[in-house]
Protein backbone atom coordinates (compact mmCIF):
# COMPACT_ATOMS: atom_id res chain seq x y z
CA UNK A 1 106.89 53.38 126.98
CA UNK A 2 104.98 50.67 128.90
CA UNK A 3 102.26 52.87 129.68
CA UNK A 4 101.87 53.61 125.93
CA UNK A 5 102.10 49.66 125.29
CA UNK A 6 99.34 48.96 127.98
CA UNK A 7 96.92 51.09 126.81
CA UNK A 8 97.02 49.84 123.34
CA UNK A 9 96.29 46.28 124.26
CA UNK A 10 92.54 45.62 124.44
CA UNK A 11 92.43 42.69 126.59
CA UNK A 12 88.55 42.26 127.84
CA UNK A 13 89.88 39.60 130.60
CA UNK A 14 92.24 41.67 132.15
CA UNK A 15 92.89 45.30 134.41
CA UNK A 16 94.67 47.72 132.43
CA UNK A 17 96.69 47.67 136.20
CA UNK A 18 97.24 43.97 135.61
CA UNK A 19 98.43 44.77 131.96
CA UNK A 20 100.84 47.18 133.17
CA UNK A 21 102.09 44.84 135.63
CA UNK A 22 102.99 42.14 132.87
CA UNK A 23 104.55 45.06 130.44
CA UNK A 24 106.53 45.69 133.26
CA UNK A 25 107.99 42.37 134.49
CA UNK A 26 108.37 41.69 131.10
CA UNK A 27 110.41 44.65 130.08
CA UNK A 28 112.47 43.67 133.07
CA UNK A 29 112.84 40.14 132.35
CA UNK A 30 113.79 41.13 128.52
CA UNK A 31 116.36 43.47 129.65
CA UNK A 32 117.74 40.96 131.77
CA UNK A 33 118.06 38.18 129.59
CA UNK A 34 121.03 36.13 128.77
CA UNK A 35 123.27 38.74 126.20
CA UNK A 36 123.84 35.41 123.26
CA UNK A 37 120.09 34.37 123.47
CA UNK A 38 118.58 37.89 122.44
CA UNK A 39 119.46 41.28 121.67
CA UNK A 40 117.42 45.17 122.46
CA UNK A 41 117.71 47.93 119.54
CA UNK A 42 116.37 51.39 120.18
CA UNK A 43 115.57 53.91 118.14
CA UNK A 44 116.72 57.08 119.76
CA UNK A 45 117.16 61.00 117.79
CA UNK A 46 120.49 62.55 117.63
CA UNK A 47 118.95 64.94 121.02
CA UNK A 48 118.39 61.46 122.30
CA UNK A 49 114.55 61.34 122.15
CA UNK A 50 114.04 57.70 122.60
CA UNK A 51 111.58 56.80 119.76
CA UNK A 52 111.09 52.91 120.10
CA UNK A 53 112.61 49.74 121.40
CA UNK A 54 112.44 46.35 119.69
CA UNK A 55 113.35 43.18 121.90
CA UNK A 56 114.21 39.62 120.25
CA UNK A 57 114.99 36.31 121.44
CA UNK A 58 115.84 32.55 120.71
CA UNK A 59 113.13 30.51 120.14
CA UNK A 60 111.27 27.58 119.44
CA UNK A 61 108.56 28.00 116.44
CA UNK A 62 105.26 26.66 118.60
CA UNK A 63 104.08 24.82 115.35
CA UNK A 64 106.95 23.40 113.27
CA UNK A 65 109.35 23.43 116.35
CA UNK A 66 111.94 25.37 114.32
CA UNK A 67 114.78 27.32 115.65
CA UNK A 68 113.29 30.61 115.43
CA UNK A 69 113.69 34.57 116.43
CA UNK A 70 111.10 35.46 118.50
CA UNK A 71 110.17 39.46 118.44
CA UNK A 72 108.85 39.52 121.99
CA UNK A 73 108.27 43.18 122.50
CA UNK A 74 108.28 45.95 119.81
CA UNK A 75 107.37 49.61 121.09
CA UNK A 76 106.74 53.19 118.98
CA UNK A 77 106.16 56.06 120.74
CA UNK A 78 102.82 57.63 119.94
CA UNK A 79 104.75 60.88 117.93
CA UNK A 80 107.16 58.58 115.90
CA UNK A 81 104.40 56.52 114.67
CA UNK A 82 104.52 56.64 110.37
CA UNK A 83 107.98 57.96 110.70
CA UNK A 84 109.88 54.76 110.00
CA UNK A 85 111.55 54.18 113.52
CA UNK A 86 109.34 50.78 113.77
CA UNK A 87 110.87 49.83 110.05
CA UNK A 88 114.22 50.71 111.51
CA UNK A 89 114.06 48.28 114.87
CA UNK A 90 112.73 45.52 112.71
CA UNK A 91 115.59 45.81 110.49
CA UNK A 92 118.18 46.18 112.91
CA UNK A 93 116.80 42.46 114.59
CA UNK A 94 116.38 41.24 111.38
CA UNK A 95 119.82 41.40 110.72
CA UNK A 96 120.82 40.27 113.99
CA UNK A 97 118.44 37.10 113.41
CA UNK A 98 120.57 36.17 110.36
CA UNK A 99 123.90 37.02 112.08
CA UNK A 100 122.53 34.36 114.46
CA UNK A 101 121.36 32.02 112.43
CA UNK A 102 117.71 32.07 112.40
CA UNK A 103 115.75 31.95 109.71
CA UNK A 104 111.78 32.15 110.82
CA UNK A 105 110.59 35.08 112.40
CA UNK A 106 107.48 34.65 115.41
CA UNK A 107 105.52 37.35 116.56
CA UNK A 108 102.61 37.56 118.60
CA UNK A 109 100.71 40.36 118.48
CA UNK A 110 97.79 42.54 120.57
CA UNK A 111 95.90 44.59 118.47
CA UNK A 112 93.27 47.52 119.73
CA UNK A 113 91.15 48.12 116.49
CA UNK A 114 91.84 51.65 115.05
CA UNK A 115 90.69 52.54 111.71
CA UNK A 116 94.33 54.34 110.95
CA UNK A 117 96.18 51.22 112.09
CA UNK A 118 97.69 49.22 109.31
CA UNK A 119 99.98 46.22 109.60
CA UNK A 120 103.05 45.28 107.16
């Protein structure tokens, strides 16, 4: 799903090689991660057609300095988009963010402008 998530990410600065790259160590380093301080849902179909992944973490808010949950990578796969797996992830770490504690939720996000896209 990286190559999905690098080619939606406009950035005018940088390769879409160099872009991969970073989706890449950072997938790795998110699946790595310490097991208390953040948590990976997918969203897979019974034939196990992997629809999505969301990744969350422990954070700092960069304003208030608040304990925070930080949703550091959230993926859809093109054919699932509109069909409520993205709703589903951010559910699923929503309700691991109050099992943990957290009340604020960050979220940074890239955004290639597509008249169809629409935001929550």
């Amino acid at each position: 799903m990286n190559n999905r998530l690098s080619g939606v990410i406009d950035a005018l600065t940088y390769s879409k090689e160099g872009v991969a790259a970073f989706q890449d160590r950072f997938t790795a380093s998110s699946l790595n991660a310490d097991a208390g301080a953040c948590a990976t849902f997918l969203a897979v179909l019974n034939d196990r057609q992997r629809l999505g992944y969301v990744n969350v973490r422990g954070s700092a808010d960069e304003i208030t300095d608040e304990r925070c949950f930080y949703i550091a990578i959230l993926a859809v796969a093109a054919d699932a988009e509109n069909e409520g797996a993205g709703q589903s992830l951010l559910k699923a770490a929503e309700a691991w963010a109050a099992e943990m504690g957290f009340s604020r939720i960050a979220l940074d996000v890239f955004f290639k402008q597509d008249p169809r896209a629409t935001l929550l």
